[in-house]
PDB file of N, CA and C in Angstrom:
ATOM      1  N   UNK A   1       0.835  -1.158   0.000  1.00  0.00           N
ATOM      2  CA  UNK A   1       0.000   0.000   0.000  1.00  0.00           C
ATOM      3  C   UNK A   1       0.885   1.227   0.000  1.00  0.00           C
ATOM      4  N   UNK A   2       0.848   2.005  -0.700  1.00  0.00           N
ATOM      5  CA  UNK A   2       1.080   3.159  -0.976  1.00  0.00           C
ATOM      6  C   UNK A   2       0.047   4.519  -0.391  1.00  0.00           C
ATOM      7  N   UNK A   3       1.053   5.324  -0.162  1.00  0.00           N
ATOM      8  CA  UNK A   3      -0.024   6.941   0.217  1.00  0.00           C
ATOM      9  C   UNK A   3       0.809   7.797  -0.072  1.00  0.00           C
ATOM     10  N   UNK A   4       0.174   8.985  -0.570  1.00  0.00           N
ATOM     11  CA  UNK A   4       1.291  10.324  -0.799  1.00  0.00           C
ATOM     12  C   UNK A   4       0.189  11.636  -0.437  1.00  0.00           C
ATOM     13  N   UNK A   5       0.739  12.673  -0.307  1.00  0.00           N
ATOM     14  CA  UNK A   5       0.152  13.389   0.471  1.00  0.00           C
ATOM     15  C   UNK A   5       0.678  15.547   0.435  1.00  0.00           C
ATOM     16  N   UNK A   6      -0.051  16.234   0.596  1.00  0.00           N
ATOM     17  CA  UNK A   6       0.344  17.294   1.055  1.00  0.00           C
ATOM     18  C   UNK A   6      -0.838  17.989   1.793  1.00  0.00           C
ATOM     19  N   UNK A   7      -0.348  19.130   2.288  1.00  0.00           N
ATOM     20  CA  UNK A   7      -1.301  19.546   3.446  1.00  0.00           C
ATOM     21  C   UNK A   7      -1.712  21.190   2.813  1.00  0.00           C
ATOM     22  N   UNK A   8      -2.616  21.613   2.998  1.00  0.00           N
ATOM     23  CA  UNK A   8      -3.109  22.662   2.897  1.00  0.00           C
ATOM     24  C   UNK A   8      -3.139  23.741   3.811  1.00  0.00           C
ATOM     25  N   UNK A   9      -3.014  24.981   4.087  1.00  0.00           N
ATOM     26  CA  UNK A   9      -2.471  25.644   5.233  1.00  0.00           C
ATOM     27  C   UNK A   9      -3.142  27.142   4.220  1.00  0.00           C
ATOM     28  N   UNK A  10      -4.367  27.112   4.970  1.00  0.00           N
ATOM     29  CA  UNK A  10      -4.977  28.662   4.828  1.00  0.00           C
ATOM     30  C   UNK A  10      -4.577  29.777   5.640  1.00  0.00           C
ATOM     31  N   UNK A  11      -3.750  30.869   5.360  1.00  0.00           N
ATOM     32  CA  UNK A  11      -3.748  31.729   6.461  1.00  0.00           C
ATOM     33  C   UNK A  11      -4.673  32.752   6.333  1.00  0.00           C
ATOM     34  N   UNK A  12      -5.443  32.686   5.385  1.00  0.00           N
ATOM     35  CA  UNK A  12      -6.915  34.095   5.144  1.00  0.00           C
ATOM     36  C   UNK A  12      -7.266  33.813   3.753  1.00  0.00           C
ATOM     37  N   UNK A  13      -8.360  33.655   3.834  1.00  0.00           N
ATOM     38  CA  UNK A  13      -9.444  33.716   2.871  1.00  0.00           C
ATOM     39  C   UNK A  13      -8.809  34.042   1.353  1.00  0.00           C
ATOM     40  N   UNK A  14      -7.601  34.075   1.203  1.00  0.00           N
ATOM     41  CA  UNK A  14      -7.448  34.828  -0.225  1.00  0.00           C
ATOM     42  C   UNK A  14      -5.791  33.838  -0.246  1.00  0.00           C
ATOM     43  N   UNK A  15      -5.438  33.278   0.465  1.00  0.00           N
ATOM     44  CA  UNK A  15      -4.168  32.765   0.878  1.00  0.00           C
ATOM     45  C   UNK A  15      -4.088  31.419   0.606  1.00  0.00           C
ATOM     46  N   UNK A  16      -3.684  30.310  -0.168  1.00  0.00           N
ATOM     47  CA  UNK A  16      -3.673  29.277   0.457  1.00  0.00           C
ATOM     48  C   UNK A  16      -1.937  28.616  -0.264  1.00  0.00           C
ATOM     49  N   UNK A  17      -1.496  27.945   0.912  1.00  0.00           N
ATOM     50  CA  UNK A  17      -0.523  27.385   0.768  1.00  0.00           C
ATOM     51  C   UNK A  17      -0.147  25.831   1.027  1.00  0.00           C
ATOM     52  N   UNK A  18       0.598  25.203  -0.167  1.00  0.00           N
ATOM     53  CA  UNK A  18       0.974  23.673  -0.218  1.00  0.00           C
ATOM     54  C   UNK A  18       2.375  23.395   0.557  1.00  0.00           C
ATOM     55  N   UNK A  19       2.463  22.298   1.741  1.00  0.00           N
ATOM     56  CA  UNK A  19       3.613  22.042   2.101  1.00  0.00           C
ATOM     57  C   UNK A  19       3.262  20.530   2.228  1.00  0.00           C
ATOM     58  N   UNK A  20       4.383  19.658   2.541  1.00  0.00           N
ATOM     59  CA  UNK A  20       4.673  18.105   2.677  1.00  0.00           C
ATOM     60  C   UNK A  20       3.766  18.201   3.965  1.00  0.00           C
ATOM     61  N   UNK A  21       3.639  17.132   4.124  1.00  0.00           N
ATOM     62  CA  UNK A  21       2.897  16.222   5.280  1.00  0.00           C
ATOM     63  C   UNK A  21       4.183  16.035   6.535  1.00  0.00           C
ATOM     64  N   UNK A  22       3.616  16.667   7.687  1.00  0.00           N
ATOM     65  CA  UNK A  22       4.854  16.346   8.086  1.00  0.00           C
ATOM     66  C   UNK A  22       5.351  14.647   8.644  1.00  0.00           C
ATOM     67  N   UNK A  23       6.675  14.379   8.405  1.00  0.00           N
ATOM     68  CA  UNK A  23       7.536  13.378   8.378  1.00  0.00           C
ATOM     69  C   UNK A  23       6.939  12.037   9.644  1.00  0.00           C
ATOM     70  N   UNK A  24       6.909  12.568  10.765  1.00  0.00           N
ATOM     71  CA  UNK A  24       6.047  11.826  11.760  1.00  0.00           C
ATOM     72  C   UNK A  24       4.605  11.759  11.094  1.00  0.00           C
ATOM     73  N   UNK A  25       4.088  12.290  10.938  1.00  0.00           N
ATOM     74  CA  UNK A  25       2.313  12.052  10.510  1.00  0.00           C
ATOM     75  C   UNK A  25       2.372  11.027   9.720  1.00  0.00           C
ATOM     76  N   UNK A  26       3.366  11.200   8.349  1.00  0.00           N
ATOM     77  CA  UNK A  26       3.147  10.582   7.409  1.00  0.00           C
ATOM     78  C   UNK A  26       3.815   9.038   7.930  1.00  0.00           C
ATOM     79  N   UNK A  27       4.818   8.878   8.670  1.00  0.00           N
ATOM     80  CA  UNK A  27       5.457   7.406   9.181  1.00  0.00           C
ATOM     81  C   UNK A  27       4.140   6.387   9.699  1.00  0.00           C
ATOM     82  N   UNK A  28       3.450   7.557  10.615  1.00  0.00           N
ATOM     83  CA  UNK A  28       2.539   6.651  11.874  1.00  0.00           C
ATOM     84  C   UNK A  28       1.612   6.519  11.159  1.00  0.00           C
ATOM     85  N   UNK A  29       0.553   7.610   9.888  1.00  0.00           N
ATOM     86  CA  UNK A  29      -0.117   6.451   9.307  1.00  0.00           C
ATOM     87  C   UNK A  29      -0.028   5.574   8.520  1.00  0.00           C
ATOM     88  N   UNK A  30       1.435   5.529   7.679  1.00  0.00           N
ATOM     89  CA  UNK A  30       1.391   4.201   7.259  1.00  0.00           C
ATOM     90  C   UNK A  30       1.962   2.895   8.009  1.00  0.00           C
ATOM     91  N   UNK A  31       1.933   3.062   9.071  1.00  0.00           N
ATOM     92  CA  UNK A  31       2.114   1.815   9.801  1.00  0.00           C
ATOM     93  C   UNK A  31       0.540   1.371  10.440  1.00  0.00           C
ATOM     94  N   UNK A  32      -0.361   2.824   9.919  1.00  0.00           N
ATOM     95  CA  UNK A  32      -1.525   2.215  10.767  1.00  0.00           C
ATOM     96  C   UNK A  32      -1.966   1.576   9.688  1.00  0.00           C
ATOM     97  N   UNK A  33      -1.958   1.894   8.218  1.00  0.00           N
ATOM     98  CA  UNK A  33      -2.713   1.134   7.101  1.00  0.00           C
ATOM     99  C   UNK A  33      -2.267   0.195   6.639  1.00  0.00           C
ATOM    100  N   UNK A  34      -2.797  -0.932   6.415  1.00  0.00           N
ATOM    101  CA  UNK A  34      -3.022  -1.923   5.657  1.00  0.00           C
ATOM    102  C   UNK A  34      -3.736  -2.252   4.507  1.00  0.00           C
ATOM    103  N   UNK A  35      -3.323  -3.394   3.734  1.00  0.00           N
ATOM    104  CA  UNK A  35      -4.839  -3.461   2.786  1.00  0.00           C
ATOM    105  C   UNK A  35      -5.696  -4.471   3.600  1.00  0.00           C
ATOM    106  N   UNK A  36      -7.107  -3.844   3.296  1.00  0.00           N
ATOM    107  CA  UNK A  36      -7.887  -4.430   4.362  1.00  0.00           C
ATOM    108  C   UNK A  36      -8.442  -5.890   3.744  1.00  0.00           C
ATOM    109  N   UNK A  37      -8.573  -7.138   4.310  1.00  0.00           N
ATOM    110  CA  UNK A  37      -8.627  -8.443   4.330  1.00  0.00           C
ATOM    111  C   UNK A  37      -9.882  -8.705   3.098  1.00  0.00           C
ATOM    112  N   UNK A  38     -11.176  -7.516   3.981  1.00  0.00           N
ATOM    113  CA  UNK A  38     -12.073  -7.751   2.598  1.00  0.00           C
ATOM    114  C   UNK A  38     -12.094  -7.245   1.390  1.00  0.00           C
ATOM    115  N   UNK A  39     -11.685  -5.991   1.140  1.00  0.00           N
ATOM    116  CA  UNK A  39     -10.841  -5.647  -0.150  1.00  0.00           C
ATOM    117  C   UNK A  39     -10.394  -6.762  -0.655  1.00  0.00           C
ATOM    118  N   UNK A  40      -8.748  -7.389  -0.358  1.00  0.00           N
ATOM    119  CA  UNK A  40      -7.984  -8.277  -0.762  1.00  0.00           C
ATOM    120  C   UNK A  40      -8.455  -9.759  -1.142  1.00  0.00           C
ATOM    121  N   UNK A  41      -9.661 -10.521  -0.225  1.00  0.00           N
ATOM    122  CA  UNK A  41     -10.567 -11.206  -0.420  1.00  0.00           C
ATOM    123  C   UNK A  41     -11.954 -11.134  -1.981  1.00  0.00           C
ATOM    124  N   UNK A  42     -11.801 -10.038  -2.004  1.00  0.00           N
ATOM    125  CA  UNK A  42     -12.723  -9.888  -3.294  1.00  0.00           C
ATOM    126  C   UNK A  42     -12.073  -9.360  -3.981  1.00  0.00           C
ATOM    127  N   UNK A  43     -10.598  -8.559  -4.117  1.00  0.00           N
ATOM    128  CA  UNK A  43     -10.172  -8.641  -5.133  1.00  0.00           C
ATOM    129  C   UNK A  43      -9.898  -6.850  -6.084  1.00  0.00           C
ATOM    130  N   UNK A  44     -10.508  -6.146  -4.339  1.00  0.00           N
ATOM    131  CA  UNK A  44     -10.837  -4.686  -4.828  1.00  0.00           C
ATOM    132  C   UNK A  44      -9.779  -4.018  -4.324  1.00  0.00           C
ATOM    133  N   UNK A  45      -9.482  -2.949  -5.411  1.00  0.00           N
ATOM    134  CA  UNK A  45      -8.295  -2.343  -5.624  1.00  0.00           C
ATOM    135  C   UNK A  45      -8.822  -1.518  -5.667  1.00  0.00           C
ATOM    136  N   UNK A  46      -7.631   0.038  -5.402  1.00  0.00           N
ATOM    137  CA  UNK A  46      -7.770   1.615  -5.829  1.00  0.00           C
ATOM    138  C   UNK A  46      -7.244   2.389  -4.878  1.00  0.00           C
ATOM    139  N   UNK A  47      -7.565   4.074  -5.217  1.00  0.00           N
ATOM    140  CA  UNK A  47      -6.960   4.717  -4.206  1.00  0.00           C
ATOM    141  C   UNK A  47      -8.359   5.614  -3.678  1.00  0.00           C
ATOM    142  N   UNK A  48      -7.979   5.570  -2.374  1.00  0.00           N
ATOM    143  CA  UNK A  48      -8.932   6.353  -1.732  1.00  0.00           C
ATOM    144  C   UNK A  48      -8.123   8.027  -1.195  1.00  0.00           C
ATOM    145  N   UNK A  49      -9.140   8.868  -1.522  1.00  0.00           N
ATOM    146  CA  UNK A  49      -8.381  10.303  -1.626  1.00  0.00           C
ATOM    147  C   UNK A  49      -9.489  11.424  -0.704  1.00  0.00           C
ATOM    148  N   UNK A  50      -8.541  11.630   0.694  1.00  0.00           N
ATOM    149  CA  UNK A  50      -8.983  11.940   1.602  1.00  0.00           C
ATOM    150  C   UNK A  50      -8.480  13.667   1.986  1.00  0.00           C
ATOM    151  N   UNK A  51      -9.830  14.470   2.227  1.00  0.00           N
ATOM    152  CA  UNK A  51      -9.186  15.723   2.719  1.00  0.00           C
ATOM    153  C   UNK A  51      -9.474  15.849   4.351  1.00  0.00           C
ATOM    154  N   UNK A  52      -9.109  16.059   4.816  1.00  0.00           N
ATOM    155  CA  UNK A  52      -8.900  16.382   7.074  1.00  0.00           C
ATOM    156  C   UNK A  52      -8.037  17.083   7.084  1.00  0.00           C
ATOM    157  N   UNK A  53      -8.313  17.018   8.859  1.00  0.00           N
ATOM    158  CA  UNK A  53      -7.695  18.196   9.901  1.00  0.00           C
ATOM    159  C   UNK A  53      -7.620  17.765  11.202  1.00  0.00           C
ATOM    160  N   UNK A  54      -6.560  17.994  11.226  1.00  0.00           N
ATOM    161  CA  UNK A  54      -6.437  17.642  12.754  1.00  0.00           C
ATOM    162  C   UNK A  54      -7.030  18.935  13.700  1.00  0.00           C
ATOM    163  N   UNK A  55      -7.394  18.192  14.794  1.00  0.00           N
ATOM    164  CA  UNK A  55      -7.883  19.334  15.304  1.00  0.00           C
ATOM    165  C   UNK A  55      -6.861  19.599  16.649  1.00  0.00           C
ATOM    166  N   UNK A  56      -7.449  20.906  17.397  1.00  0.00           N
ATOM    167  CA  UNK A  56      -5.976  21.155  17.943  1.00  0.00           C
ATOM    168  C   UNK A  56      -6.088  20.202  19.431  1.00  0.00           C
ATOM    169  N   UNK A  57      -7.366  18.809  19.751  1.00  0.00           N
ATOM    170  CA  UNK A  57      -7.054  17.885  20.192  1.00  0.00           C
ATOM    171  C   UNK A  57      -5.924  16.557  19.745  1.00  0.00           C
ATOM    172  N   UNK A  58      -5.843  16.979  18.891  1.00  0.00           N
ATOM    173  CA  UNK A  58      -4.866  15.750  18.160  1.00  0.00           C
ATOM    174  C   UNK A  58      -5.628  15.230  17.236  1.00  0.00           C
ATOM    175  N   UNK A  59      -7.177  14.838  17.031  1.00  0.00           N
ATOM    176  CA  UNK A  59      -8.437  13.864  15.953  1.00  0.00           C
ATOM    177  C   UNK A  59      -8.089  14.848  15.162  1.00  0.00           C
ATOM    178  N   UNK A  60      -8.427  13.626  14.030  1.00  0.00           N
ATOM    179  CA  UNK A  60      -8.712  13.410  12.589  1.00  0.00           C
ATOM    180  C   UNK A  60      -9.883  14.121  11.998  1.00  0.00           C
ATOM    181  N   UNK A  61      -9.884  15.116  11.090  1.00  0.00           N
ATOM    182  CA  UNK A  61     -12.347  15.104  10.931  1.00  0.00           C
ATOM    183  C   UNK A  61     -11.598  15.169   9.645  1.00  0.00           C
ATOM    184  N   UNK A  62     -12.030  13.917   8.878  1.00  0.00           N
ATOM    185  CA  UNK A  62     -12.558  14.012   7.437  1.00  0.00           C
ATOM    186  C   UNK A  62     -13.378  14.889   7.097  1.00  0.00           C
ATOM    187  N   UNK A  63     -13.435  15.854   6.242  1.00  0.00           N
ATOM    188  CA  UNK A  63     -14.213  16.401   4.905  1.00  0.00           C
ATOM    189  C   UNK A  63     -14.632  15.977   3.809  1.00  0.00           C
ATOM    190  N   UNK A  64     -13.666  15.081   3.484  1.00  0.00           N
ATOM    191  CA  UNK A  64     -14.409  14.978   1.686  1.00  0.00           C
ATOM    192  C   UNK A  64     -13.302  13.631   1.858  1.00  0.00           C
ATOM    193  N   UNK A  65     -13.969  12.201   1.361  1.00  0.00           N
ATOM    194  CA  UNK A  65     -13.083  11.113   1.097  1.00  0.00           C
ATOM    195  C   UNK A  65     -14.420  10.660  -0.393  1.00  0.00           C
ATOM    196  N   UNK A  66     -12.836  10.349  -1.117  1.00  0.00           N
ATOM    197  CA  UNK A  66     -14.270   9.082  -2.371  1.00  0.00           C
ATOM    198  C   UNK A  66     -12.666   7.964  -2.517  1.00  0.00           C
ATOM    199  N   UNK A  67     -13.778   6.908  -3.095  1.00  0.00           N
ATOM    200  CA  UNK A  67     -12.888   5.494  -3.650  1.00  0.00           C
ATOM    201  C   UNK A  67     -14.207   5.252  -3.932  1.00  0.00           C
ATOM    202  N   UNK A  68     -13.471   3.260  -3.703  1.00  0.00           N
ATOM    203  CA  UNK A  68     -14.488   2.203  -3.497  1.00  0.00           C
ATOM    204  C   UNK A  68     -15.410   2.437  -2.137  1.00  0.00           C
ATOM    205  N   UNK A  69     -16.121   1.898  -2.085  1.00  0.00           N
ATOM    206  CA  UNK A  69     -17.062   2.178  -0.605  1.00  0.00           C
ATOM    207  C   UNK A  69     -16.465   0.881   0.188  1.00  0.00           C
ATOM    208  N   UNK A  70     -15.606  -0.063  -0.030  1.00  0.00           N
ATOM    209  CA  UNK A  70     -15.135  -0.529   0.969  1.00  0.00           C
ATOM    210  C   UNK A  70     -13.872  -0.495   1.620  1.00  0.00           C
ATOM    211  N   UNK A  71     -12.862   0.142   0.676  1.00  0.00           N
ATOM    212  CA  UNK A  71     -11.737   1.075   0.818  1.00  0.00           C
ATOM    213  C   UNK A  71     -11.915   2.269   1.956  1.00  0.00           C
ATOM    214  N   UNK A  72     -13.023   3.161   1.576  1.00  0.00           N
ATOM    215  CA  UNK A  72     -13.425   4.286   2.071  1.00  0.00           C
ATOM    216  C   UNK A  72     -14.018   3.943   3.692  1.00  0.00           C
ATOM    217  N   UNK A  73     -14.355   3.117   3.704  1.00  0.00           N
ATOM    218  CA  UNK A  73     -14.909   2.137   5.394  1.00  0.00           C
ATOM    219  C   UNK A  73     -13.541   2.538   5.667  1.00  0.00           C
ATOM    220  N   UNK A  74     -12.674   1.643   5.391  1.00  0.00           N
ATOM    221  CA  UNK A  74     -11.466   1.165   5.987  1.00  0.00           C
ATOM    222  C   UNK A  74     -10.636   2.144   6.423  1.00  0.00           C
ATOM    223  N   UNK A  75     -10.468   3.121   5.498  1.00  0.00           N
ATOM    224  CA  UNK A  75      -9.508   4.386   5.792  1.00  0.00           C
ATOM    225  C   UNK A  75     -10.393   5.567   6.538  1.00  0.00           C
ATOM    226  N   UNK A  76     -11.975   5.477   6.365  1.00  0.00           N
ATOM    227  CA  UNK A  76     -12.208   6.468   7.156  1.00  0.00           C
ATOM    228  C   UNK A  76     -11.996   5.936   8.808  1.00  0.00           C
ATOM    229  N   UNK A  77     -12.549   4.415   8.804  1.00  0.00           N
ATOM    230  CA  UNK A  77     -12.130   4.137  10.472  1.00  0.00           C
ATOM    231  C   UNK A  77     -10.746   4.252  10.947  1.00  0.00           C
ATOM    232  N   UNK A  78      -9.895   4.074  10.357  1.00  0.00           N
ATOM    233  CA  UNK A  78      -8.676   3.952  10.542  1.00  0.00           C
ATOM    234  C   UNK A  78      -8.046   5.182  11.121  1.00  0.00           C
ATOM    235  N   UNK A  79      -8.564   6.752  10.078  1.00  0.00           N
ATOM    236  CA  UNK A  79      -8.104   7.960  10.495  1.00  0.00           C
ATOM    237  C   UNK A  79      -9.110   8.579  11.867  1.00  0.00           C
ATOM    238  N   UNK A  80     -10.301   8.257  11.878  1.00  0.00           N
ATOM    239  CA  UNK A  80     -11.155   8.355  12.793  1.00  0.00           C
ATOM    240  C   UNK A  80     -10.607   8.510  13.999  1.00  0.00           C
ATOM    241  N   UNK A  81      -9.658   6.748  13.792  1.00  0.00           N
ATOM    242  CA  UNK A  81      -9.155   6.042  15.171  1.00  0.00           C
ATOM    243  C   UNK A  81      -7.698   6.659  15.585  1.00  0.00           C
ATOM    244  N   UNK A  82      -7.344   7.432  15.042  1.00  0.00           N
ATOM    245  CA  UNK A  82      -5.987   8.169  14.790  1.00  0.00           C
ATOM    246  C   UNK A  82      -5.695   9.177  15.276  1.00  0.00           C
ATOM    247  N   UNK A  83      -4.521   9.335  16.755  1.00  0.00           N
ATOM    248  CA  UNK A  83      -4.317  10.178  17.752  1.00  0.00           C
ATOM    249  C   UNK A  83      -3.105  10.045  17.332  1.00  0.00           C
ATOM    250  N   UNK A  84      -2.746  11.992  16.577  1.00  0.00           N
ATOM    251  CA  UNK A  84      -1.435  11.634  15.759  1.00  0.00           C
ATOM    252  C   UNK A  84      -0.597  12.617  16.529  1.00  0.00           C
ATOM    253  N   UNK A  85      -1.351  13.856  17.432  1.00  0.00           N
ATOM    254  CA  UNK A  85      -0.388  14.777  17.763  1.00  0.00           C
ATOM    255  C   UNK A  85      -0.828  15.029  19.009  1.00  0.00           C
ATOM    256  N   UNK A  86      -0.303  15.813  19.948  1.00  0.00           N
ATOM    257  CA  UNK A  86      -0.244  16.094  21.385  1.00  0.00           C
ATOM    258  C   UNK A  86      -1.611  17.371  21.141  1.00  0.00           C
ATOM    259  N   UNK A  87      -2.571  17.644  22.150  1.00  0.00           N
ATOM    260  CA  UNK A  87      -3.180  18.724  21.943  1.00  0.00           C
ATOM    261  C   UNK A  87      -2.592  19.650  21.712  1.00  0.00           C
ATOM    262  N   UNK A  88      -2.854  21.007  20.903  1.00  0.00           N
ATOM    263  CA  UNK A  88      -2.387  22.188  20.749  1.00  0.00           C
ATOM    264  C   UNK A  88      -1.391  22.022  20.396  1.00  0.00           C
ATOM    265  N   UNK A  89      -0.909  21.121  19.504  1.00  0.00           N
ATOM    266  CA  UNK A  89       0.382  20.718  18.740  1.00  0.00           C
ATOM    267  C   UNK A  89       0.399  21.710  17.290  1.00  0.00           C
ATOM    268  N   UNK A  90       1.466  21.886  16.873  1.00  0.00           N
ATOM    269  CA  UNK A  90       1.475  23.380  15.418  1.00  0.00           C
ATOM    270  C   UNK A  90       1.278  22.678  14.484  1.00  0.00           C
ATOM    271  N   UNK A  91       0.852  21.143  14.220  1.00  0.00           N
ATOM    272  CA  UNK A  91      -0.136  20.874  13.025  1.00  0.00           C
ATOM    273  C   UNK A  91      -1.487  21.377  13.496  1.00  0.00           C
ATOM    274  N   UNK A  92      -2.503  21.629  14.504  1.00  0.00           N
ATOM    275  CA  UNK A  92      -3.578  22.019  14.629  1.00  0.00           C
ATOM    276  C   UNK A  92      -4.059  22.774  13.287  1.00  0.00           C
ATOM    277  N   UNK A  93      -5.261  22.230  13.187  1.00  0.00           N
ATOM    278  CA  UNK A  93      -5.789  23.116  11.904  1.00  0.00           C
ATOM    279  C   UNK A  93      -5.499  23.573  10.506  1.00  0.00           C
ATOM    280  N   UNK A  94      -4.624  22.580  10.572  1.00  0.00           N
ATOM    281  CA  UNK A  94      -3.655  22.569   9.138  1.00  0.00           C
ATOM    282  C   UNK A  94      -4.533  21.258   8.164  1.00  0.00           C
ATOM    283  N   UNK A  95      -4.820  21.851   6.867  1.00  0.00           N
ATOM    284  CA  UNK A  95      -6.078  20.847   6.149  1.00  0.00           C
ATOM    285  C   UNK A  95      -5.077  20.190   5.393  1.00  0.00           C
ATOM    286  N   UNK A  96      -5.261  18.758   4.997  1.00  0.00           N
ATOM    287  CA  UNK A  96      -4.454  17.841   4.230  1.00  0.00           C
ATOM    288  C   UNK A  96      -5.058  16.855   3.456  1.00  0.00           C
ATOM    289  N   UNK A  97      -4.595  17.051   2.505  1.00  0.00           N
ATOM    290  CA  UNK A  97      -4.793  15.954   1.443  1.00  0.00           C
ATOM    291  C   UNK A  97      -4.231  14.873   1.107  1.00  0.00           C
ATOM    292  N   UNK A  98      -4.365  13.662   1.051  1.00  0.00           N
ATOM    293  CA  UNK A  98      -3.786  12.579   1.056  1.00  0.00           C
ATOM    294  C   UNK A  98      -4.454  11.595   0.282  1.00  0.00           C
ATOM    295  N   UNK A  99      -3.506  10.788  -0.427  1.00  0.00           N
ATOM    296  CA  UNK A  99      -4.020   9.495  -1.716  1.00  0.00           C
ATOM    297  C   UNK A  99      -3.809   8.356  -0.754  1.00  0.00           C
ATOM    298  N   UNK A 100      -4.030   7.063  -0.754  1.00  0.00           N
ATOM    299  CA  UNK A 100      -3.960   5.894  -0.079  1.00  0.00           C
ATOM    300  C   UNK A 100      -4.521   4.849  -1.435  1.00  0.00           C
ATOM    301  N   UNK A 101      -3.229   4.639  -1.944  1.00  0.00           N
ATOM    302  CA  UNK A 101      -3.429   3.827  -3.262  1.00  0.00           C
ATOM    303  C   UNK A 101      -3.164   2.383  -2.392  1.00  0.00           C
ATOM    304  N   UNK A 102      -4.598   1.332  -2.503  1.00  0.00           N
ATOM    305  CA  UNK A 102      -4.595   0.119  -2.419  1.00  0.00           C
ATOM    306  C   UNK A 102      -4.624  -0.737  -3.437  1.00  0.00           C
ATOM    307  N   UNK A 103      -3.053  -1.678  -3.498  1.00  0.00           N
ATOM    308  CA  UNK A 103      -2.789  -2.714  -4.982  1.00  0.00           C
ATOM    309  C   UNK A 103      -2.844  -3.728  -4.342  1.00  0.00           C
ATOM    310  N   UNK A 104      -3.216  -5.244  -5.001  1.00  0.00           N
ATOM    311  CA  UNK A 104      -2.758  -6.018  -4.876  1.00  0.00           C
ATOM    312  C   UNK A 104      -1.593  -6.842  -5.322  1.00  0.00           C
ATOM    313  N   UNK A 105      -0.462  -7.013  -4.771  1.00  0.00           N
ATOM    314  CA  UNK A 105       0.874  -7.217  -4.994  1.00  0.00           C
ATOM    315  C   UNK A 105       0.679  -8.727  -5.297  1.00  0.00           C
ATOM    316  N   UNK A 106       1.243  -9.364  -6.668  1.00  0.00           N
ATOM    317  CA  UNK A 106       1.113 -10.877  -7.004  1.00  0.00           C
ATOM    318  C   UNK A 106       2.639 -11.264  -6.371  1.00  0.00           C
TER     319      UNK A 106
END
């Protein structure tokens, strides 16, 4: 499984700026993802392409995810379940975009 990613960072309404994902974020969720068993079992592939924010508790809130609808289960529980930063940590409120390409490897 593959993911790639950048983050979005509004500072005013007329402003918006692209930077990398930072280096820890991006490690810890791909150790949280997998390809998920029923995907791989039926045979379903793709990438699921997710926009969030951490909030300045540390959670995840999805905005906008599409794929497969059983891809999209998987990665929305996954980020749901995902305590990535200390409260009031300086990712707070920083919006990100991220791909989560699921293959099956022969």
């Amino acid at each position: 499984m593959f993911f790639s990613g950048m983050s979005v960072i509004a500072e005013n309404a007329d402003s918006i700026k692209m930077c990398q994902i930072p280096g820890e974020i991006k490690k810890a969720l791909s150790l949280q993802m997998h390809f998920p068993t029923e995907a791989r079992e039926s045979n379903i592939e793709g990438v699921v392409a997710t926009c969030f924010y951490i909030t300045p508790e540390g959670q995840i809130k999805i905005y906008c995810i599409n794929g497969h609808p059983v891809l999209i289960g998987y990665v929305k529980n996954k980020l749901e379940s995902f305590e990535c930063c200390p409260p009031a940590a300086a990712i707070a409120n920083k919006h990100m975009f991220v791909r989560f390409n699921f293959e099956i490897e022969e």
